[in-house]
N, C-alpha and C. Protein backbone atom coordinates (compact mmCIF):
# COMPACT_ATOMS: atom_id res chain seq x y z
N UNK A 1 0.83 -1.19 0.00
CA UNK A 1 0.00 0.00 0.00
C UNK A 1 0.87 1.25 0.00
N UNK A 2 1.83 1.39 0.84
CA UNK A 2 3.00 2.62 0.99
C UNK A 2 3.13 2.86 -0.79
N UNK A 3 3.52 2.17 -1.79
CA UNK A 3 4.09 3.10 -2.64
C UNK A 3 2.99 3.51 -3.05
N UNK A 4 1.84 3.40 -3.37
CA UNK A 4 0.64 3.90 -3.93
C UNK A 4 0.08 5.35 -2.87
N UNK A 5 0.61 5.39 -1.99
CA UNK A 5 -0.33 6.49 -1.37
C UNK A 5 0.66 8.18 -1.31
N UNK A 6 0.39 8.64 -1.85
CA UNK A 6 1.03 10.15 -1.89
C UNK A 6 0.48 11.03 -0.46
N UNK A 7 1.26 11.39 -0.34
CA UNK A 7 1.21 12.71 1.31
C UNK A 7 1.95 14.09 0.60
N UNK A 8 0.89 15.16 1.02
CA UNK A 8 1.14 16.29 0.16
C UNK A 8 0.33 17.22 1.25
N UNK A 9 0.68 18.72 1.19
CA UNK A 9 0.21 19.80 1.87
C UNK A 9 -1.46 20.15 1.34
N UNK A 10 -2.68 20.11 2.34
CA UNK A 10 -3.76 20.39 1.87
C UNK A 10 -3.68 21.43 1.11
N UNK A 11 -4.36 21.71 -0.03
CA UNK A 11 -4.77 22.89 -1.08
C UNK A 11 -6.58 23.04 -0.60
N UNK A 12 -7.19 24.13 -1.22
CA UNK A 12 -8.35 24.38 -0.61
C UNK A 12 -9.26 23.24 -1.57
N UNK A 13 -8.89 23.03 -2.64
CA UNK A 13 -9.19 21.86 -3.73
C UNK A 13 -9.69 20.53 -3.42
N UNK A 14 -9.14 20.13 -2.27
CA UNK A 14 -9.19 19.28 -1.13
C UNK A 14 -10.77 19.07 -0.47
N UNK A 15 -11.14 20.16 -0.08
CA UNK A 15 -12.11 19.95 0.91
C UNK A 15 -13.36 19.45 0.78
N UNK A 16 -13.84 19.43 -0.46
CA UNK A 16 -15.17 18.78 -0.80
C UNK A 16 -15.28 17.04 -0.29
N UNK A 17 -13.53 17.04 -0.74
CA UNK A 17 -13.10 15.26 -0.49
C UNK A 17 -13.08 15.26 1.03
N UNK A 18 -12.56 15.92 1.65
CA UNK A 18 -12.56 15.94 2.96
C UNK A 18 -13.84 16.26 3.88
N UNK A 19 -14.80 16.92 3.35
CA UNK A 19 -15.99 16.99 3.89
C UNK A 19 -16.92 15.50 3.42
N UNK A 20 -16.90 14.98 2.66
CA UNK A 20 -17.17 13.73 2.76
C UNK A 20 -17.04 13.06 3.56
N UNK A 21 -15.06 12.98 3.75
CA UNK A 21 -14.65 11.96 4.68
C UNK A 21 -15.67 11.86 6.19
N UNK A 22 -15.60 13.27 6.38
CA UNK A 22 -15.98 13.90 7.54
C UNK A 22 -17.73 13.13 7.49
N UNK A 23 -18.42 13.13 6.76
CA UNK A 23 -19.83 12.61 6.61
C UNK A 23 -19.82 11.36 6.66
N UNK A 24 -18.92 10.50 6.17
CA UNK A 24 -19.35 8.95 5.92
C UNK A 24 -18.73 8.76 7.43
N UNK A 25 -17.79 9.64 8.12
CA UNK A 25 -17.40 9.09 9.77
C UNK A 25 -18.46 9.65 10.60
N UNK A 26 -19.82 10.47 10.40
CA UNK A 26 -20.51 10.88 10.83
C UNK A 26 -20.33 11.91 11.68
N UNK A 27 -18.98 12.94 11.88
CA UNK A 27 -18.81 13.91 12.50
C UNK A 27 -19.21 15.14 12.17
N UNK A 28 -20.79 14.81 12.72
CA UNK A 28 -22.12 15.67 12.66
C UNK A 28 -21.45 17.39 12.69
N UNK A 29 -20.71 17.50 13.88
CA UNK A 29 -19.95 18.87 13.58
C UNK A 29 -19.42 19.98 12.74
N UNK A 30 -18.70 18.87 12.32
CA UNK A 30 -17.73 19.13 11.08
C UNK A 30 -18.47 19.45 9.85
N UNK A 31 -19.11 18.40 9.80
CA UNK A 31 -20.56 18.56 8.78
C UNK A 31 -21.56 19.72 8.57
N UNK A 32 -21.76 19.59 10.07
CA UNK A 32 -22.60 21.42 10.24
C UNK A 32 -22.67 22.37 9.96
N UNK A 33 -21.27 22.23 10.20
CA UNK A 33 -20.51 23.73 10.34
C UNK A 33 -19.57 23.69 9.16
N UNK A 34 -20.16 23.19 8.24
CA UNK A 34 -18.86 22.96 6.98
C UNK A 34 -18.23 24.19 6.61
N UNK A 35 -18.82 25.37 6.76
CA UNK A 35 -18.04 26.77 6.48
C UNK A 35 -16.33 26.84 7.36
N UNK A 36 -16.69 26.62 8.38
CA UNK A 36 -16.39 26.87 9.47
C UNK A 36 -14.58 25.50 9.47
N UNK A 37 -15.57 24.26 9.28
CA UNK A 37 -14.81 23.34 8.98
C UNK A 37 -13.24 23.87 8.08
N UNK A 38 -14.15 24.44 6.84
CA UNK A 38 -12.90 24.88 5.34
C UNK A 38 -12.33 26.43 5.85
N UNK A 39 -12.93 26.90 6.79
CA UNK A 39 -11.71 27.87 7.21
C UNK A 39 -10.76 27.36 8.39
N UNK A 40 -11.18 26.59 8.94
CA UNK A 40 -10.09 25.61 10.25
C UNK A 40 -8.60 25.33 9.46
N UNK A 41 -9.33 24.54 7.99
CA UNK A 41 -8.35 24.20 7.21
C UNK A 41 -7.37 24.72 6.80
N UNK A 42 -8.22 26.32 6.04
CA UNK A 42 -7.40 26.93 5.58
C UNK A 42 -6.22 27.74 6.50
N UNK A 43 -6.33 27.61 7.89
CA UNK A 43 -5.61 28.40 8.45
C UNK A 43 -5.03 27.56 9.83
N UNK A 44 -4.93 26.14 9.00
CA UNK A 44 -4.04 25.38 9.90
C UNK A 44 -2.61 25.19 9.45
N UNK A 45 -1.68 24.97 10.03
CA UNK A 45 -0.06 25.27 9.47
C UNK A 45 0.67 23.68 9.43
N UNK A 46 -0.53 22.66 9.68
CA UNK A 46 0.19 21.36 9.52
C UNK A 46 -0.88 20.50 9.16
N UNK A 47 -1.50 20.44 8.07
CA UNK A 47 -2.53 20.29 7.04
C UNK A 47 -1.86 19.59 6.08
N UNK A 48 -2.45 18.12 5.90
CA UNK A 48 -1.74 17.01 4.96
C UNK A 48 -2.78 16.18 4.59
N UNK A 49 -3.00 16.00 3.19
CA UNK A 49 -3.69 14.92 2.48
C UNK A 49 -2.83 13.73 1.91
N UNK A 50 -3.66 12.43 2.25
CA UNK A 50 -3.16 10.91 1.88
C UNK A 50 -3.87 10.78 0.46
N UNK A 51 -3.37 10.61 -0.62
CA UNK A 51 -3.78 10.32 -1.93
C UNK A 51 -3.81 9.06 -2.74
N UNK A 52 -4.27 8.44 -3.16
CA UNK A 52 -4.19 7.21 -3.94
C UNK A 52 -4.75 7.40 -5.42
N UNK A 53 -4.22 7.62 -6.23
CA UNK A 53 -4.98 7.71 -7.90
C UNK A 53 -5.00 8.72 -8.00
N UNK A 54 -4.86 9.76 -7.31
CA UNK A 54 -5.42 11.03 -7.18
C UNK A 54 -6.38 11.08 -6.32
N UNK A 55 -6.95 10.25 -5.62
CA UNK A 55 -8.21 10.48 -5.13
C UNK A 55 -8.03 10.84 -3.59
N UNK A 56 -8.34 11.74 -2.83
CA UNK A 56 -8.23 12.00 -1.63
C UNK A 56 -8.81 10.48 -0.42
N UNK A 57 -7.82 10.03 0.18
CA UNK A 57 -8.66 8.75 0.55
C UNK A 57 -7.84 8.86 2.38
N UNK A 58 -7.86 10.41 2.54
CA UNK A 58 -6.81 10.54 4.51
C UNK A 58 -6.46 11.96 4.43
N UNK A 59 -6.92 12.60 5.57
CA UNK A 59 -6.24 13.48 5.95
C UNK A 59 -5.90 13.76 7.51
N UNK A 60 -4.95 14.85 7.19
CA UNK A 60 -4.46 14.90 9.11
C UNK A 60 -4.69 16.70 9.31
N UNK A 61 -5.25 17.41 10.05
CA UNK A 61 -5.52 18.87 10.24
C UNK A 61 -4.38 18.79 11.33
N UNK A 62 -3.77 19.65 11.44
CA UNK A 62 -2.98 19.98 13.10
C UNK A 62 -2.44 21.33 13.02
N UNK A 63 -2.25 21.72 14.66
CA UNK A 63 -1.27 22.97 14.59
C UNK A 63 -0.18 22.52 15.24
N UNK A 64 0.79 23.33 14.88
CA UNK A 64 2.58 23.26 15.58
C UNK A 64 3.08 25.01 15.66
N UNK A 65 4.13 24.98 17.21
CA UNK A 65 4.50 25.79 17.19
C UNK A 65 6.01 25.45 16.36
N UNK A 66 6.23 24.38 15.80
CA UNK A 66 7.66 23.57 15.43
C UNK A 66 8.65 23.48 16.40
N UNK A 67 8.47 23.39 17.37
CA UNK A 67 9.64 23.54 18.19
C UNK A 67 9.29 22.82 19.27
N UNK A 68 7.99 22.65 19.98
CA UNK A 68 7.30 22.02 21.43
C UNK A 68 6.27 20.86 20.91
N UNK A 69 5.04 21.73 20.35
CA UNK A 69 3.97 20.97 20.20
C UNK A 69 3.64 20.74 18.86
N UNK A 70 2.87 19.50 18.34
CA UNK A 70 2.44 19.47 17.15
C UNK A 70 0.86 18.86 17.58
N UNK A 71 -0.15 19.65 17.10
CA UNK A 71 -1.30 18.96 17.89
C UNK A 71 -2.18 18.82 16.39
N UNK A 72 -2.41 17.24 16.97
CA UNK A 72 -3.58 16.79 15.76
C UNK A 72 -5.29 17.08 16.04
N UNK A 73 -6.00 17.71 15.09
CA UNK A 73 -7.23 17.86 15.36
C UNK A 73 -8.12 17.40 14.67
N UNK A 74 -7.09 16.47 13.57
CA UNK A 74 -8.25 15.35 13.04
C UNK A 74 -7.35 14.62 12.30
N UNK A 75 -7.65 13.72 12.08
CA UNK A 75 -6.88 12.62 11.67
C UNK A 75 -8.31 11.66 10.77
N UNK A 76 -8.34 11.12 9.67
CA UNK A 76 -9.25 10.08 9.08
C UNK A 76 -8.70 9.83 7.60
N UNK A 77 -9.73 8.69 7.57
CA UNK A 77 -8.78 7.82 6.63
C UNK A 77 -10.27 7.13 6.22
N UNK A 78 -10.18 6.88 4.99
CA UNK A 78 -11.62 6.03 4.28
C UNK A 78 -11.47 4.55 4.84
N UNK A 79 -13.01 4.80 5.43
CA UNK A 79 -12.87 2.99 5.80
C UNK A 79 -12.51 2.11 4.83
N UNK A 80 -12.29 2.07 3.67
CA UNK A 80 -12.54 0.86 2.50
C UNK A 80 -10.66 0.80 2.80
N UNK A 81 -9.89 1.63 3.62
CA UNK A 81 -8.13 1.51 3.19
C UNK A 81 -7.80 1.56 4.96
N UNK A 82 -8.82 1.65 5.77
CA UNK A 82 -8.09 1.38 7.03
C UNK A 82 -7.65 0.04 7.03
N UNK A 83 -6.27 0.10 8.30
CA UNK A 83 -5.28 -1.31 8.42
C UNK A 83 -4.57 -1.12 7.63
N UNK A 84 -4.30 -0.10 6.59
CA UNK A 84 -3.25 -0.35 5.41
C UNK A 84 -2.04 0.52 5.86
N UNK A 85 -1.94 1.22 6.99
CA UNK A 85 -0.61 2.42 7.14
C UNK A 85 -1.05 3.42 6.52
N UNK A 86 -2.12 4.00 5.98
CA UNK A 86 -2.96 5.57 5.46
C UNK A 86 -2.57 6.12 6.44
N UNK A 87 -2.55 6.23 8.21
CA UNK A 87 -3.22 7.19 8.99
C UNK A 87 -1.50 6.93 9.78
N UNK A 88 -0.58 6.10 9.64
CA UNK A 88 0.43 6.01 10.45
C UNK A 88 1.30 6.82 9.29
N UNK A 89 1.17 6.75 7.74
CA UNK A 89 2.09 7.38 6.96
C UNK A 89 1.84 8.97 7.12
N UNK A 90 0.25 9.19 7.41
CA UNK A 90 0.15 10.78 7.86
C UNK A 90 0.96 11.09 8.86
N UNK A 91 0.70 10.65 10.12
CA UNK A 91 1.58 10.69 11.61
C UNK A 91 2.93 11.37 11.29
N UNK A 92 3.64 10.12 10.51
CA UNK A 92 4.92 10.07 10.36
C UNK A 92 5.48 10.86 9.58
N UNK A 93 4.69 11.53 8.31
CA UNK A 93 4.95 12.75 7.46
C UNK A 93 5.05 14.08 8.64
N UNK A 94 3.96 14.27 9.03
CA UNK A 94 3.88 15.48 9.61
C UNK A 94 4.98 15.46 11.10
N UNK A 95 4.90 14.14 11.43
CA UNK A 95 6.07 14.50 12.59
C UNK A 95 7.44 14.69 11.82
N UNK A 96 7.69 14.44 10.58
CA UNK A 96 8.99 14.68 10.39
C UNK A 96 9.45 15.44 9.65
N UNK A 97 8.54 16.77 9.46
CA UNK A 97 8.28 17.85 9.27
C UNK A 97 8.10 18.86 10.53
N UNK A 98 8.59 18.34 11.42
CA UNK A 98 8.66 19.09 12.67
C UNK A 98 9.04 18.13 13.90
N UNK A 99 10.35 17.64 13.82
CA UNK A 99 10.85 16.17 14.12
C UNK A 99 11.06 16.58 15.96
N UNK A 100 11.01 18.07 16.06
CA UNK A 100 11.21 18.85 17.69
C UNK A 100 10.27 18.19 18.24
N UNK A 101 9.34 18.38 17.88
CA UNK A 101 7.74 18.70 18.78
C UNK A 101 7.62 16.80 18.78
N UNK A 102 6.49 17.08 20.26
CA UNK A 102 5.84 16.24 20.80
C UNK A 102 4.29 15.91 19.80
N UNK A 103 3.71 15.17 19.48
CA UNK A 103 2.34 15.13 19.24
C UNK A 103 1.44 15.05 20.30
N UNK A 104 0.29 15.57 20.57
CA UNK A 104 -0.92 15.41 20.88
C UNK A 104 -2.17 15.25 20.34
N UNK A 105 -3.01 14.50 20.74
CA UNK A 105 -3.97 14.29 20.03
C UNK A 105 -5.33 14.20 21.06
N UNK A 106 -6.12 14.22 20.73
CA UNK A 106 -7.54 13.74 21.84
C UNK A 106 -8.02 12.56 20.62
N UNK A 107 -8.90 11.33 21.12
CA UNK A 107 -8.92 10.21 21.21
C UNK A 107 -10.32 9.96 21.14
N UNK A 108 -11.17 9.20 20.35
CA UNK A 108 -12.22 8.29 21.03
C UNK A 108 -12.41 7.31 21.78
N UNK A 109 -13.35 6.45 22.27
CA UNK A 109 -13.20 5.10 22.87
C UNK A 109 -13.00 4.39 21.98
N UNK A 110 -13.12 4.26 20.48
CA UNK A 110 -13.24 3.71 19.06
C UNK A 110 -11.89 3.59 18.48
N UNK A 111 -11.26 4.91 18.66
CA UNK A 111 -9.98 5.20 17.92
C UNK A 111 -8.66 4.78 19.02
N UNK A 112 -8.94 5.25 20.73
CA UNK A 112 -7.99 5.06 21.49
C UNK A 112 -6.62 3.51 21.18
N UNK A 113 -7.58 2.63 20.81
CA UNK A 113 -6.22 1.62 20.54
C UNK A 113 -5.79 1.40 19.58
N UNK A 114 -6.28 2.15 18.27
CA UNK A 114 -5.20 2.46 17.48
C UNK A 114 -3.78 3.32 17.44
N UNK A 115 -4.05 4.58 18.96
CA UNK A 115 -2.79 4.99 18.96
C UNK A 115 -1.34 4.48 19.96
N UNK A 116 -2.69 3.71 20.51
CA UNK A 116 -1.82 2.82 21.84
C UNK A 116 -1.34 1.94 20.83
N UNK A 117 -1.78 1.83 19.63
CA UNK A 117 -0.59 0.36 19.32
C UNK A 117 0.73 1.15 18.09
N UNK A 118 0.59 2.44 18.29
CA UNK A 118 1.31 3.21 17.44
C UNK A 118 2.32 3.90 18.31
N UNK A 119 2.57 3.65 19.84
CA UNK A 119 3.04 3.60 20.90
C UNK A 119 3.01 5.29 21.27
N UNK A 120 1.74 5.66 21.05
CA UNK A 120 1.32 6.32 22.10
C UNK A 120 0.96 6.74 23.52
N UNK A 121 1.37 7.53 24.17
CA UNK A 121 0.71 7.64 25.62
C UNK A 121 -0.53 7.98 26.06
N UNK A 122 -1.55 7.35 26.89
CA UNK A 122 -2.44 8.06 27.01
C UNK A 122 -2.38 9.32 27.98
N UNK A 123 -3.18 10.44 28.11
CA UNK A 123 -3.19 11.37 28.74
C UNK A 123 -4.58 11.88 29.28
N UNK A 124 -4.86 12.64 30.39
CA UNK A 124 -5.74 13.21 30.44
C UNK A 124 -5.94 14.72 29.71
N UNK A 125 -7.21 14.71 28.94
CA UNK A 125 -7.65 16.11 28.95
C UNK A 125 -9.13 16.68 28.82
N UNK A 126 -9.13 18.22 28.65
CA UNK A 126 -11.26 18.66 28.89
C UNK A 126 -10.92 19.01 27.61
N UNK A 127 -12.47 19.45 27.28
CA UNK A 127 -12.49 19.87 26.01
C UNK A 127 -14.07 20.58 26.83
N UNK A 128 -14.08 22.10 26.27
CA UNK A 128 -15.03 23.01 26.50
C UNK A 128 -15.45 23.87 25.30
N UNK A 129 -16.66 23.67 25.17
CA UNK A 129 -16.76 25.21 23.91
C UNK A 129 -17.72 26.55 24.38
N UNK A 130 -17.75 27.25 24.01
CA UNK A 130 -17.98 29.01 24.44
C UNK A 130 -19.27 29.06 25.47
N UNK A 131 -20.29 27.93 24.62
CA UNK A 131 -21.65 27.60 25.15
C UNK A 131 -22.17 27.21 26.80
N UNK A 132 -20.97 26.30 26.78
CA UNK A 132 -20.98 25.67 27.79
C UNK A 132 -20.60 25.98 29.13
C-alpha cells in the first residue's frame, strides 16, 4: 500500500473530499458547520492529504509551534483503506516535518487503541466550547 499512497500539503481543492470523509465518519460537527470546517483548514499550518490515484482517501488537520507541540485535530482515513498504514504514513509525514515537537492528540473510545498500538501515551484532557 506505501508506494501507492502520496502525502502532500492540503490545497483548498481538497475539501469537498474531505468533507465527505468527515460525513461517511458521521462527524455531525464538522458537517454542520462545513463553512467553518474549510476555514479551520485553511488556516491550519500542519494540514496534509493521503492520496491514492489522485483520489483524496486521509487526511491529518494539526497545529505546531515547530519547536514544542504538534497537535492533531483530526486525523481520518476512508474505511474501504483502514489497516493499510494511510493514517500512520500521515503521523509520520507530519512529525517529520517538525521532528522537535511532541504530538498530541484527543482520542475516542473507538480510535484510542489504534494509537496505543502506534506507541502512544495516554493522557488526560477537557475539552469546553464558548456555550458551555
Amino acid at each position: 500500500m506505501k508506494n501507492s499512497i502520496t502525502i502532500r500539503p492540503y490545497e483548498e481543492r481538497d475539501f469537498p473530499a474531505i468533507h465527505e470523509l468527515n460525513k461517511a465518519e458521521e462527524w455531525s460537527n464538522l458537517v454542520e458547520k462545513q463553512e467553518d470546517t474549510k476555514q479551520a483548514w485553511g488556516h491550519s499550518n500542519a494540514a496534509f492529504i493521503a492520496e491514492k490515484d489522485e483520489v483524496v482517501v486521509g487526511c491529518l488537520r494539526g497545529l505546531t509551534d515547530g519547536h514544542v507541540t504538534l497537535y492533531v485535530a483530526e486525523l481520518i482515513v476512508d474505511e474501504k483503506l483502514r489497516g493499510n498504514g494511510v493514517g500512520k504514513e500521515l503521523l509520520v509525514y507530519a512529525h517529520t516535518l517538525y521532528p522537535k515537537t511532541r504530538i498530541e492528540l484527543l482520542t475516542s473510545s473507538t480510535s484510542s487503541s489504534y494509537y496505543e498500538l502506534q506507541g502512544y501515551r495516554p493522557f488526560y484532557g477537557f475539552r469546553k466550547n464558548i456555550s458551555e
